[in-house]
PDB file of N, CA and C in Angstrom:
ATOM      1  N   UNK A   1     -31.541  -3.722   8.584  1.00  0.00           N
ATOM      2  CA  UNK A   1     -30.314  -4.496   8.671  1.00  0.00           C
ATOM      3  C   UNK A   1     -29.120  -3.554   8.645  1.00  0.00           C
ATOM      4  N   UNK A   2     -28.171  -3.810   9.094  1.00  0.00           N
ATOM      5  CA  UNK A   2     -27.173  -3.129   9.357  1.00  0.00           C
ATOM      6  C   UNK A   2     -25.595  -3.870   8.458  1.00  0.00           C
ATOM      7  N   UNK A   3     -24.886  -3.149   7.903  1.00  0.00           N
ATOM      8  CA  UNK A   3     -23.899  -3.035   6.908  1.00  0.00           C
ATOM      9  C   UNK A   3     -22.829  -3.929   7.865  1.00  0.00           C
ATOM     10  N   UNK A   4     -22.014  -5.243   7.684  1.00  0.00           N
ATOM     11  CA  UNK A   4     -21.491  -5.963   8.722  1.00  0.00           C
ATOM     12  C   UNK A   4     -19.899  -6.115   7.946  1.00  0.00           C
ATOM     13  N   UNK A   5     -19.849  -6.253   6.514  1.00  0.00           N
ATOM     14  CA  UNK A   5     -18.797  -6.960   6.068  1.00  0.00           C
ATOM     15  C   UNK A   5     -19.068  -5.978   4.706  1.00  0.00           C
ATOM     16  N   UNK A   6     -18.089  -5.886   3.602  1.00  0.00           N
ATOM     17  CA  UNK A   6     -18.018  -5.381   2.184  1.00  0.00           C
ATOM     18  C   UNK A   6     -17.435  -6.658   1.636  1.00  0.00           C
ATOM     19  N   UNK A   7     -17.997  -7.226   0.496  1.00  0.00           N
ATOM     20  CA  UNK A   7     -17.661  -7.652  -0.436  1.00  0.00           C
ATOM     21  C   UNK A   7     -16.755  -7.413  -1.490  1.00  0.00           C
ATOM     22  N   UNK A   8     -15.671  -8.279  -2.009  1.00  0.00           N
ATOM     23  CA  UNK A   8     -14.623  -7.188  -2.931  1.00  0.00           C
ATOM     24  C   UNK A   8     -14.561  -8.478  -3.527  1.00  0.00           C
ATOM     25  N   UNK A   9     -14.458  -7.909  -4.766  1.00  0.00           N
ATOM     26  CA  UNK A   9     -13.954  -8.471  -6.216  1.00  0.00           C
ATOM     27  C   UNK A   9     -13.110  -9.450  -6.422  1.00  0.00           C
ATOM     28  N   UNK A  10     -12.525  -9.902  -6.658  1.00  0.00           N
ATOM     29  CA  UNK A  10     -11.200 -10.814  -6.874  1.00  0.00           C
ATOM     30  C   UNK A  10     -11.050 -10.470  -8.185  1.00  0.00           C
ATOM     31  N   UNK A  11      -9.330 -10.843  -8.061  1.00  0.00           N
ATOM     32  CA  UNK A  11      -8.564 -10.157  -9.610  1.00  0.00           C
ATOM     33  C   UNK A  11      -9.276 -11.138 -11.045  1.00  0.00           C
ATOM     34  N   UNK A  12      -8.875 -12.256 -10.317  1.00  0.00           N
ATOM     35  CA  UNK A  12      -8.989 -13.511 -11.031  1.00  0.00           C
ATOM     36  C   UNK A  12      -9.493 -14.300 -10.581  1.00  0.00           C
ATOM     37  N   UNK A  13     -10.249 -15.763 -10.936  1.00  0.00           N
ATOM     38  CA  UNK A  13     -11.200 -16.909 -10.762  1.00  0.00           C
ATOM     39  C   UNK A  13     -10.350 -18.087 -10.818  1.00  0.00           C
ATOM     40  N   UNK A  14      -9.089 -17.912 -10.903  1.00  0.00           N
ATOM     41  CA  UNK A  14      -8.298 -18.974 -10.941  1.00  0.00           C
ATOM     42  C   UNK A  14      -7.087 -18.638  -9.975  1.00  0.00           C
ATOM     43  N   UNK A  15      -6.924 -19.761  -8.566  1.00  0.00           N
ATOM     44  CA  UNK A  15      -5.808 -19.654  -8.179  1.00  0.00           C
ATOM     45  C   UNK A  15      -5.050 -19.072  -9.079  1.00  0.00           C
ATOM     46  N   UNK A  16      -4.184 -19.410  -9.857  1.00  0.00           N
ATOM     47  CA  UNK A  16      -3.082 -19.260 -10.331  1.00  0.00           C
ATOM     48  C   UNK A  16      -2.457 -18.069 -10.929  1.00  0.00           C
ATOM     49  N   UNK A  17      -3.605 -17.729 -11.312  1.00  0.00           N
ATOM     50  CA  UNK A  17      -3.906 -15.988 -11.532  1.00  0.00           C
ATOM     51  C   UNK A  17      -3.948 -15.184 -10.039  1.00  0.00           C
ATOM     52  N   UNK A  18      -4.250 -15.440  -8.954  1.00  0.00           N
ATOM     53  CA  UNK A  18      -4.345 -14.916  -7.992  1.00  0.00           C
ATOM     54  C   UNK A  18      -3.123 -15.007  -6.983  1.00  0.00           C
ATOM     55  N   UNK A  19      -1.862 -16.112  -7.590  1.00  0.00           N
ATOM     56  CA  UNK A  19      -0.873 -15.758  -6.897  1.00  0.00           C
ATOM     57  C   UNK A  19      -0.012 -15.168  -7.826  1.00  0.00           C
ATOM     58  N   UNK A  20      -0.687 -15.268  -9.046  1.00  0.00           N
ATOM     59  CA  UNK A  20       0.106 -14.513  -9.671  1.00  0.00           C
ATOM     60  C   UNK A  20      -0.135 -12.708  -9.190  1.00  0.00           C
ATOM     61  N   UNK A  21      -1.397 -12.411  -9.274  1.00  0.00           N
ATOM     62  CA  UNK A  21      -1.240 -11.132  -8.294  1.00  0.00           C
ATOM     63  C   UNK A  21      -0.803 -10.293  -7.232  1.00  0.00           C
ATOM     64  N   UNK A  22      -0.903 -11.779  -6.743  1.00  0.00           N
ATOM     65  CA  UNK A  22      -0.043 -12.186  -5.045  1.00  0.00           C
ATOM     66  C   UNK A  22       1.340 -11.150  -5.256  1.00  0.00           C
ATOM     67  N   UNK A  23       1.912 -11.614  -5.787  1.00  0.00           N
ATOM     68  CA  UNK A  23       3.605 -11.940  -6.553  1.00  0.00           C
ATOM     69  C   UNK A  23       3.932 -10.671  -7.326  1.00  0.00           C
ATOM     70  N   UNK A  24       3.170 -10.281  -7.887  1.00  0.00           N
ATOM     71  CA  UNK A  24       2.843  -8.780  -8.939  1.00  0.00           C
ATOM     72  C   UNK A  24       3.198  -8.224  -7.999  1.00  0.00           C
ATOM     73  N   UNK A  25       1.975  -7.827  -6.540  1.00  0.00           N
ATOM     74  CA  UNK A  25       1.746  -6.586  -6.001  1.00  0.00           C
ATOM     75  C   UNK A  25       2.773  -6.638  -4.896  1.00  0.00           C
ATOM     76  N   UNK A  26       3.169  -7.774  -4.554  1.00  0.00           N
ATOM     77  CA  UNK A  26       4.492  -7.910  -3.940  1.00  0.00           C
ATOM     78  C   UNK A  26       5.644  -7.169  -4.200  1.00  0.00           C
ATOM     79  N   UNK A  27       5.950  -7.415  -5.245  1.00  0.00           N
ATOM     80  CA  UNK A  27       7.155  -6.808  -6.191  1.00  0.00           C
ATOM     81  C   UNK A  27       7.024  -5.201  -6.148  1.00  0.00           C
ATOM     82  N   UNK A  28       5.544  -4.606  -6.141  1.00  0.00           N
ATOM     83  CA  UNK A  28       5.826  -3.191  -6.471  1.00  0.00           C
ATOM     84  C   UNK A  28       5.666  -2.903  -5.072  1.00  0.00           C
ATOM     85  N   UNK A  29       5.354  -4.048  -4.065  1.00  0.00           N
ATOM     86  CA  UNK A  29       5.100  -3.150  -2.759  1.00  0.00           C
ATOM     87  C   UNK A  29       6.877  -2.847  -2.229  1.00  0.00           C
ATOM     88  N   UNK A  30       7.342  -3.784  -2.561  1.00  0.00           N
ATOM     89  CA  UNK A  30       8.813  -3.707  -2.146  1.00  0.00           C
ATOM     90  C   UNK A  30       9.465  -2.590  -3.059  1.00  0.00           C
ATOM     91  N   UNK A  31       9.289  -2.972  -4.900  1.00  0.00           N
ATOM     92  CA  UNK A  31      10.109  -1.568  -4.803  1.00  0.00           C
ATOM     93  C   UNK A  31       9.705   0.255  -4.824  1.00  0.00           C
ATOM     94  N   UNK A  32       8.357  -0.040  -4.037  1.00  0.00           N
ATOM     95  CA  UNK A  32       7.756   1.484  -3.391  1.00  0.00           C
ATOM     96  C   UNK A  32       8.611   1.700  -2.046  1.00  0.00           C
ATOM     97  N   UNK A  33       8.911   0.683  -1.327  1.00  0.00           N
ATOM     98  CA  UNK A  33       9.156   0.978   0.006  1.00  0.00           C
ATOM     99  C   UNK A  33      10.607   0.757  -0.302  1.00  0.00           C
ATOM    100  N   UNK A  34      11.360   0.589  -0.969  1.00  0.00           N
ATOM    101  CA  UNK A  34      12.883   0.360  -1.266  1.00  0.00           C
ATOM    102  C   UNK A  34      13.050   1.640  -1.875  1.00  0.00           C
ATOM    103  N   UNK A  35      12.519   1.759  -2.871  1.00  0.00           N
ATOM    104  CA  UNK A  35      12.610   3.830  -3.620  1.00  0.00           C
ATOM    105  C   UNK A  35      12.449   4.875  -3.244  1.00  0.00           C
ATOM    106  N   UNK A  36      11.560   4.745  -2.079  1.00  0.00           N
ATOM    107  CA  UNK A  36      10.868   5.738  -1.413  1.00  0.00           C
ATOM    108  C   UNK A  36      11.945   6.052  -0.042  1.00  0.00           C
ATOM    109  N   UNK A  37      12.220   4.382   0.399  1.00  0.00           N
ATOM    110  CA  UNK A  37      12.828   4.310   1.740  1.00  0.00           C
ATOM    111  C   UNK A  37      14.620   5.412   1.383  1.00  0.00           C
ATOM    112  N   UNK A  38      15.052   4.764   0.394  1.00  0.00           N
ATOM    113  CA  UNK A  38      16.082   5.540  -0.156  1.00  0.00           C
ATOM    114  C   UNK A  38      16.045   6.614  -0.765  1.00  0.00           C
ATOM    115  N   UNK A  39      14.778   7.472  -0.800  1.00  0.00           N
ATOM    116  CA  UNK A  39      15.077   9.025  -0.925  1.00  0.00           C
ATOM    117  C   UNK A  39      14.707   9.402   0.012  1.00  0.00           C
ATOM    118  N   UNK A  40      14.420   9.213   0.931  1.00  0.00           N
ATOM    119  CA  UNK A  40      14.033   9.118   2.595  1.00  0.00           C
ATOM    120  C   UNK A  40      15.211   9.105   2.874  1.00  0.00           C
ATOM    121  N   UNK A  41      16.376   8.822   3.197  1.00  0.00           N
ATOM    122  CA  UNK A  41      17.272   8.257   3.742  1.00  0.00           C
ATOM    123  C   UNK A  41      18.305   9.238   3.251  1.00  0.00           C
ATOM    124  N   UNK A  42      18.271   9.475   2.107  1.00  0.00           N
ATOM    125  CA  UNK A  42      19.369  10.437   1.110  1.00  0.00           C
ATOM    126  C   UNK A  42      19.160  11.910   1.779  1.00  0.00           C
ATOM    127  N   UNK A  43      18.148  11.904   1.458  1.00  0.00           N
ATOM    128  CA  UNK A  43      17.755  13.781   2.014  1.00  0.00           C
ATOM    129  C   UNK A  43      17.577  13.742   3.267  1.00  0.00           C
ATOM    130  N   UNK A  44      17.766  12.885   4.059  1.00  0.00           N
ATOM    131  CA  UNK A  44      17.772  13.011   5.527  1.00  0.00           C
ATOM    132  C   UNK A  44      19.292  12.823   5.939  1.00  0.00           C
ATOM    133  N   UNK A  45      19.811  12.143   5.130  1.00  0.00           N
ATOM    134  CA  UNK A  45      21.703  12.093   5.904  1.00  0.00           C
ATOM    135  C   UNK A  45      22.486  13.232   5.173  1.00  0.00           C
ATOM    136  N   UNK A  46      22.125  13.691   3.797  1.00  0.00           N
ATOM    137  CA  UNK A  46      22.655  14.899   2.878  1.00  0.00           C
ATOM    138  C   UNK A  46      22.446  16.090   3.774  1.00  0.00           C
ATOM    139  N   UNK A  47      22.809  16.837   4.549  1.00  0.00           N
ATOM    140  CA  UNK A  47      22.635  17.960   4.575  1.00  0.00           C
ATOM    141  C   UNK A  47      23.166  19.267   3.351  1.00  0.00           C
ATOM    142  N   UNK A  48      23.297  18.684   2.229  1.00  0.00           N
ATOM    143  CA  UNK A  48      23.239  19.585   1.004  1.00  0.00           C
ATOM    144  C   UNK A  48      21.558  19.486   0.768  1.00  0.00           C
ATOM    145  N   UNK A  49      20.840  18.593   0.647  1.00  0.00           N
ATOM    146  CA  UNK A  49      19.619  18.505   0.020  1.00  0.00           C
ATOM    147  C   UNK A  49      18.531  18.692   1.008  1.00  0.00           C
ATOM    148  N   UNK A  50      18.832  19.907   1.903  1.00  0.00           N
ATOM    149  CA  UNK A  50      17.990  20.236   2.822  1.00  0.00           C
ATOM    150  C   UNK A  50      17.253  21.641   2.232  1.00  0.00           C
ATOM    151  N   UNK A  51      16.935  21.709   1.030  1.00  0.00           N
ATOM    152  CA  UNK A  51      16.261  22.664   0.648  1.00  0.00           C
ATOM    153  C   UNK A  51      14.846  22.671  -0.155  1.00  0.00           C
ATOM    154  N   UNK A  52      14.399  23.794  -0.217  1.00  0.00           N
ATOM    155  CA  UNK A  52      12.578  23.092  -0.325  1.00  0.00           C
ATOM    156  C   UNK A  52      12.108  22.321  -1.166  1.00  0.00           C
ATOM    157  N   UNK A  53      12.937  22.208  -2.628  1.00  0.00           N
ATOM    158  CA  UNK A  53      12.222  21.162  -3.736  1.00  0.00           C
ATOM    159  C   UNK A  53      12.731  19.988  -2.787  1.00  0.00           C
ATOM    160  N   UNK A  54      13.780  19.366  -2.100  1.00  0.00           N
ATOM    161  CA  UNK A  54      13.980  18.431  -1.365  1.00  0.00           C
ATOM    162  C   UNK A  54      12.854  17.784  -0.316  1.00  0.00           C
ATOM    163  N   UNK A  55      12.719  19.194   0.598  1.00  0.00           N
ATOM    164  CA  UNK A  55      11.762  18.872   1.517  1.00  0.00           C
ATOM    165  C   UNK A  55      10.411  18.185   1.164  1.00  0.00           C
ATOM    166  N   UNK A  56       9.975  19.243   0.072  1.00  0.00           N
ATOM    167  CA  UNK A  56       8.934  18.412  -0.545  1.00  0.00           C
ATOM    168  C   UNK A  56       8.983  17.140  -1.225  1.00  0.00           C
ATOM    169  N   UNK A  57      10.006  16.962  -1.635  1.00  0.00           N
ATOM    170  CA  UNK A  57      10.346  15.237  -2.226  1.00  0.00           C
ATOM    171  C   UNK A  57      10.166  14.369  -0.745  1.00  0.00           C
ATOM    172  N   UNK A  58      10.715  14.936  -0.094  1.00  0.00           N
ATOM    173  CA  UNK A  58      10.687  14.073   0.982  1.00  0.00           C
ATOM    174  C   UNK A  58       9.394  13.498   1.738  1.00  0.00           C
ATOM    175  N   UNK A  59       8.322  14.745   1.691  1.00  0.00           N
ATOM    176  CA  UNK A  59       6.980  14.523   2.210  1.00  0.00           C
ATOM    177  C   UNK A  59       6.101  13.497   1.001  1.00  0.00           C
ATOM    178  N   UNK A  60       6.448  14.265  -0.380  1.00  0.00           N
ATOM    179  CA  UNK A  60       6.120  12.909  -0.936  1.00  0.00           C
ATOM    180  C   UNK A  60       6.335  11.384  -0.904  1.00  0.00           C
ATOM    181  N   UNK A  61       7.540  11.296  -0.671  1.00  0.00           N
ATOM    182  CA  UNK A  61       7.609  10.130  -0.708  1.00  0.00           C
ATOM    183  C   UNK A  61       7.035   9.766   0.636  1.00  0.00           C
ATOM    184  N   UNK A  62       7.263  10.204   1.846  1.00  0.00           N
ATOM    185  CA  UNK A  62       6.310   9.490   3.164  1.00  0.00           C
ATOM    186  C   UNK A  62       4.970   9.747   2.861  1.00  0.00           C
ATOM    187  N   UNK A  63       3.978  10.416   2.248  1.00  0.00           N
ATOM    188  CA  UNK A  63       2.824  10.138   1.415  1.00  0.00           C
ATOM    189  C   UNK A  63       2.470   9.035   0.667  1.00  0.00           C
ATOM    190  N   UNK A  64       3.968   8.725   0.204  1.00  0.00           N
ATOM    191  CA  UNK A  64       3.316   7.515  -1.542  1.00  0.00           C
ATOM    192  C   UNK A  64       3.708   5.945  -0.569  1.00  0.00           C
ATOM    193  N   UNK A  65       4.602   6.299   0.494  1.00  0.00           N
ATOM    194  CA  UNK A  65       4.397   5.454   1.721  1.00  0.00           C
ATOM    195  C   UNK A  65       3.565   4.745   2.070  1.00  0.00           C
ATOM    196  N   UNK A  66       2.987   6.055   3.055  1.00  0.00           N
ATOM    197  CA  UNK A  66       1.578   5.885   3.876  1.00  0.00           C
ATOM    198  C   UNK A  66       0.029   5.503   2.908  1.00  0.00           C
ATOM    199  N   UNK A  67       0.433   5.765   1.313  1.00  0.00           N
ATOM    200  CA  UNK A  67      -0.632   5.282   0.845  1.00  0.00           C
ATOM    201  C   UNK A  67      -0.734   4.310   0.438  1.00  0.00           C
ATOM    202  N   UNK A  68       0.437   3.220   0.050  1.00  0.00           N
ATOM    203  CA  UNK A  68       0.670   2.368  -0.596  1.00  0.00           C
ATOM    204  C   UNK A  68       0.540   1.238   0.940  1.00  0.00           C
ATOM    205  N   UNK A  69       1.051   1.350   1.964  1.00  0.00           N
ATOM    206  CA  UNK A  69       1.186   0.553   3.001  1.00  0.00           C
ATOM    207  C   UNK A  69      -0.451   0.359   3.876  1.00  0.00           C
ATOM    208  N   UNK A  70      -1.272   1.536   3.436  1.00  0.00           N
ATOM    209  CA  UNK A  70      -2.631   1.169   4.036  1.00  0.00           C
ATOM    210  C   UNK A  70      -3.601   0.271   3.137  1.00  0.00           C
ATOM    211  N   UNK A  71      -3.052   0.016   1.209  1.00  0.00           N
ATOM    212  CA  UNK A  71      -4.008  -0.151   0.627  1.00  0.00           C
ATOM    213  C   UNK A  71      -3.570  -1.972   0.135  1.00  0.00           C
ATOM    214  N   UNK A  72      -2.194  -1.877  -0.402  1.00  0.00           N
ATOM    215  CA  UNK A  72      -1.657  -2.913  -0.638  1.00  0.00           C
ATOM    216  C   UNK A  72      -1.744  -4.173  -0.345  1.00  0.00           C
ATOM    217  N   UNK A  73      -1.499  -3.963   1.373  1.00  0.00           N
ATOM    218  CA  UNK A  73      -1.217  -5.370   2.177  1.00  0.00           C
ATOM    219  C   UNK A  73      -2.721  -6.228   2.155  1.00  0.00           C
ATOM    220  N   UNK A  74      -3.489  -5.559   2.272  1.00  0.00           N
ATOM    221  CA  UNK A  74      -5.217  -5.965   2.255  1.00  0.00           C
ATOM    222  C   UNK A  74      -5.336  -6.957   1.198  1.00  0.00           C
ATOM    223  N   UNK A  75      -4.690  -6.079   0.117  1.00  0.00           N
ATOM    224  CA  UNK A  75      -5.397  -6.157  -1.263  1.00  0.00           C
ATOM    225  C   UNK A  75      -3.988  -7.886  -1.593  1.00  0.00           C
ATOM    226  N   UNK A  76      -3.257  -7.787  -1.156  1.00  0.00           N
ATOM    227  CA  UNK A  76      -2.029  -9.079  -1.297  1.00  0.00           C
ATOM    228  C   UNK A  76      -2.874 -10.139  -0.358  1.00  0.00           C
ATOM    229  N   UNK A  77      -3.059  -9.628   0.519  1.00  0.00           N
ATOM    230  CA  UNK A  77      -3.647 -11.019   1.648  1.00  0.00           C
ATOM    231  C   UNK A  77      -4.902 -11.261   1.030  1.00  0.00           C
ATOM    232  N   UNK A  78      -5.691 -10.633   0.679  1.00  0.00           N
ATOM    233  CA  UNK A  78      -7.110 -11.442   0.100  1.00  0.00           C
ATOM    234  C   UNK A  78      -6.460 -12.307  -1.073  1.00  0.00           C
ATOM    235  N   UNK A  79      -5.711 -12.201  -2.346  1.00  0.00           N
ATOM    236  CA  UNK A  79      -4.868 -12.260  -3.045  1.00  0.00           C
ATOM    237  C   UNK A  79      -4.726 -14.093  -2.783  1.00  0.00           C
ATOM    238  N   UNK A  80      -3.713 -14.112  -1.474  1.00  0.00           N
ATOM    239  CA  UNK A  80      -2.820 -14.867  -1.283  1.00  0.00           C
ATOM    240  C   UNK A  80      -4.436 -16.030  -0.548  1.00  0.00           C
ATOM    241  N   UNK A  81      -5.122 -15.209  -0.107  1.00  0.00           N
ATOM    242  CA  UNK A  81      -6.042 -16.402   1.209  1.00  0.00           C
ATOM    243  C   UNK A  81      -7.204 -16.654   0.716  1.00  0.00           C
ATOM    244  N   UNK A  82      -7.216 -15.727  -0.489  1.00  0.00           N
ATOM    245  CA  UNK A  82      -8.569 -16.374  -1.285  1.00  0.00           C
ATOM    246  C   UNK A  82     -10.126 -15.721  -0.624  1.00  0.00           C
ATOM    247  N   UNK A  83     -10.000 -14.672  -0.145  1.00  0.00           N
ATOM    248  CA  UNK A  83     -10.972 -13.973   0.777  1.00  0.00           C
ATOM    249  C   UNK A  83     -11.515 -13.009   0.363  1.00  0.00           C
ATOM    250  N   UNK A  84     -12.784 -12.783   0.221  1.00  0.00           N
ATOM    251  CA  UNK A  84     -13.351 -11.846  -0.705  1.00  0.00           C
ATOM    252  C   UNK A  84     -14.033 -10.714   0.192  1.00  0.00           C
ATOM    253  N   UNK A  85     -13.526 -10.524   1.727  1.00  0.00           N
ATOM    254  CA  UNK A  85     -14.133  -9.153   2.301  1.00  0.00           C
ATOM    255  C   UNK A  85     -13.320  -8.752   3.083  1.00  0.00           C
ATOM    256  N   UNK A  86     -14.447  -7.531   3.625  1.00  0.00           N
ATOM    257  CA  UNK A  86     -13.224  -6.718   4.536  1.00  0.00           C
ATOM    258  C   UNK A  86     -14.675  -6.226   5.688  1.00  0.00           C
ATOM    259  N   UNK A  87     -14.147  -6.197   6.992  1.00  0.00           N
ATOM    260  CA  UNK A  87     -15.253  -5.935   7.885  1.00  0.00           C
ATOM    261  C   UNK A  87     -15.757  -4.451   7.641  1.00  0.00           C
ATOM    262  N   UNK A  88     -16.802  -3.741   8.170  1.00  0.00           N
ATOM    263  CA  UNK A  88     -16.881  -2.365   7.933  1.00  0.00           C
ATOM    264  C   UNK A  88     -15.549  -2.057   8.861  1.00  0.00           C
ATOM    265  N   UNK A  89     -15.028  -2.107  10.108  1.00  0.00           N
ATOM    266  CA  UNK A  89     -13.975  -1.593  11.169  1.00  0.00           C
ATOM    267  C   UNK A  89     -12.465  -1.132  10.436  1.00  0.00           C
ATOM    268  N   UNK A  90     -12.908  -2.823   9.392  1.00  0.00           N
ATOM    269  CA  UNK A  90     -11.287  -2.482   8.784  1.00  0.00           C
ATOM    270  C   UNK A  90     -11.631  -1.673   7.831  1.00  0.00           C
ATOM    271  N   UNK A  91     -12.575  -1.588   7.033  1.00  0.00           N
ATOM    272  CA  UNK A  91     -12.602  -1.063   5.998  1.00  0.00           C
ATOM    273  C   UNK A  91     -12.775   0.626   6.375  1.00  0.00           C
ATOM    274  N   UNK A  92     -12.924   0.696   7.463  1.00  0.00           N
ATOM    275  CA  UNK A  92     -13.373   2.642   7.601  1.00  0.00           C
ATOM    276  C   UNK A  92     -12.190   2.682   8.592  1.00  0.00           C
ATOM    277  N   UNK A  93     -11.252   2.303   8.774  1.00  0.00           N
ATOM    278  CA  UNK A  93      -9.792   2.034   9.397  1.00  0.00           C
ATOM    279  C   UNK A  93      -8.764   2.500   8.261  1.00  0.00           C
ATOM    280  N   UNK A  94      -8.665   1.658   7.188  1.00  0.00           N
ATOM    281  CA  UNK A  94      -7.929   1.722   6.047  1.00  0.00           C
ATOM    282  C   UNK A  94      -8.393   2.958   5.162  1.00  0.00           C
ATOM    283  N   UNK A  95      -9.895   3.508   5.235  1.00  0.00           N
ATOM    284  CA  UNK A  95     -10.219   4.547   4.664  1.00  0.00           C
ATOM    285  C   UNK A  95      -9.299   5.995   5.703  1.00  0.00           C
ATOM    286  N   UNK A  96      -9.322   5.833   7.106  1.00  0.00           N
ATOM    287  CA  UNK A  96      -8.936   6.880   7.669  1.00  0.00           C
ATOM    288  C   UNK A  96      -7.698   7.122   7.897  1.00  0.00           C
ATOM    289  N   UNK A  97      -6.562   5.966   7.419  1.00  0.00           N
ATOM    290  CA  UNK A  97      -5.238   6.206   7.265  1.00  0.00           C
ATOM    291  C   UNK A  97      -4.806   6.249   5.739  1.00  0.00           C
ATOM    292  N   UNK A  98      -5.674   5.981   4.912  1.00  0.00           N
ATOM    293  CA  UNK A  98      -5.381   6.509   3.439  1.00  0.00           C
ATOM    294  C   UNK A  98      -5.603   7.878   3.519  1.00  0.00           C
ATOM    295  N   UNK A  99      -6.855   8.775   4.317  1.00  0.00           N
ATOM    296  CA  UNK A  99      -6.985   9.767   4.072  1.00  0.00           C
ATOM    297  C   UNK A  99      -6.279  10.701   4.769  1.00  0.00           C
TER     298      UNK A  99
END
């Protein structure tokens, strides 16, 4: 037999708990991409803060980005739709843009 779908956990067994997660991971997805987006934005219009502890702030934050935006949204929509998998396609998809 061949591996078709992964099974995943759920936070909680009760709606209510699960939009409450909904709602949680919401909140930090926005203020990752609001904190991040604005030191993004700072060290890119500053040409004072064009120097290397900068630069590297900067790659971090498009890192804590790109990791938070491949893992999050999955993990909110099962959350929100009550869905407990992920195909292998998506799941070795989301593994190769996390990595």
């Amino acid at each position: 037999s061949s591996i078709r779908q992964f099974l995943l956990l759920a936070f909680a067994d009760r709606w209510e708990l699960q939009l409450l997660h909904f709602w949680l991971f919401l909140g930090i997805y926005l203020a990752a991409l609001l904190g991040n987006g604005l030191i993004i934005t700072t060290i890119a219009c500053d040409h004072h803060l064009h120097t290397p502890m900068y630069f590297f702030l900067l790659n971090l934050s498009l890192l804590d980005l790109g990791s938070i935006s491949t893992t999050l949204p999955k993990a909110m929509a099962n959350s929100l739709w009550d869905n407990t998998g992920i195909s292998y396609n998506k799941c070795a998809a989301q593994l190769f843009f996390f990595l």
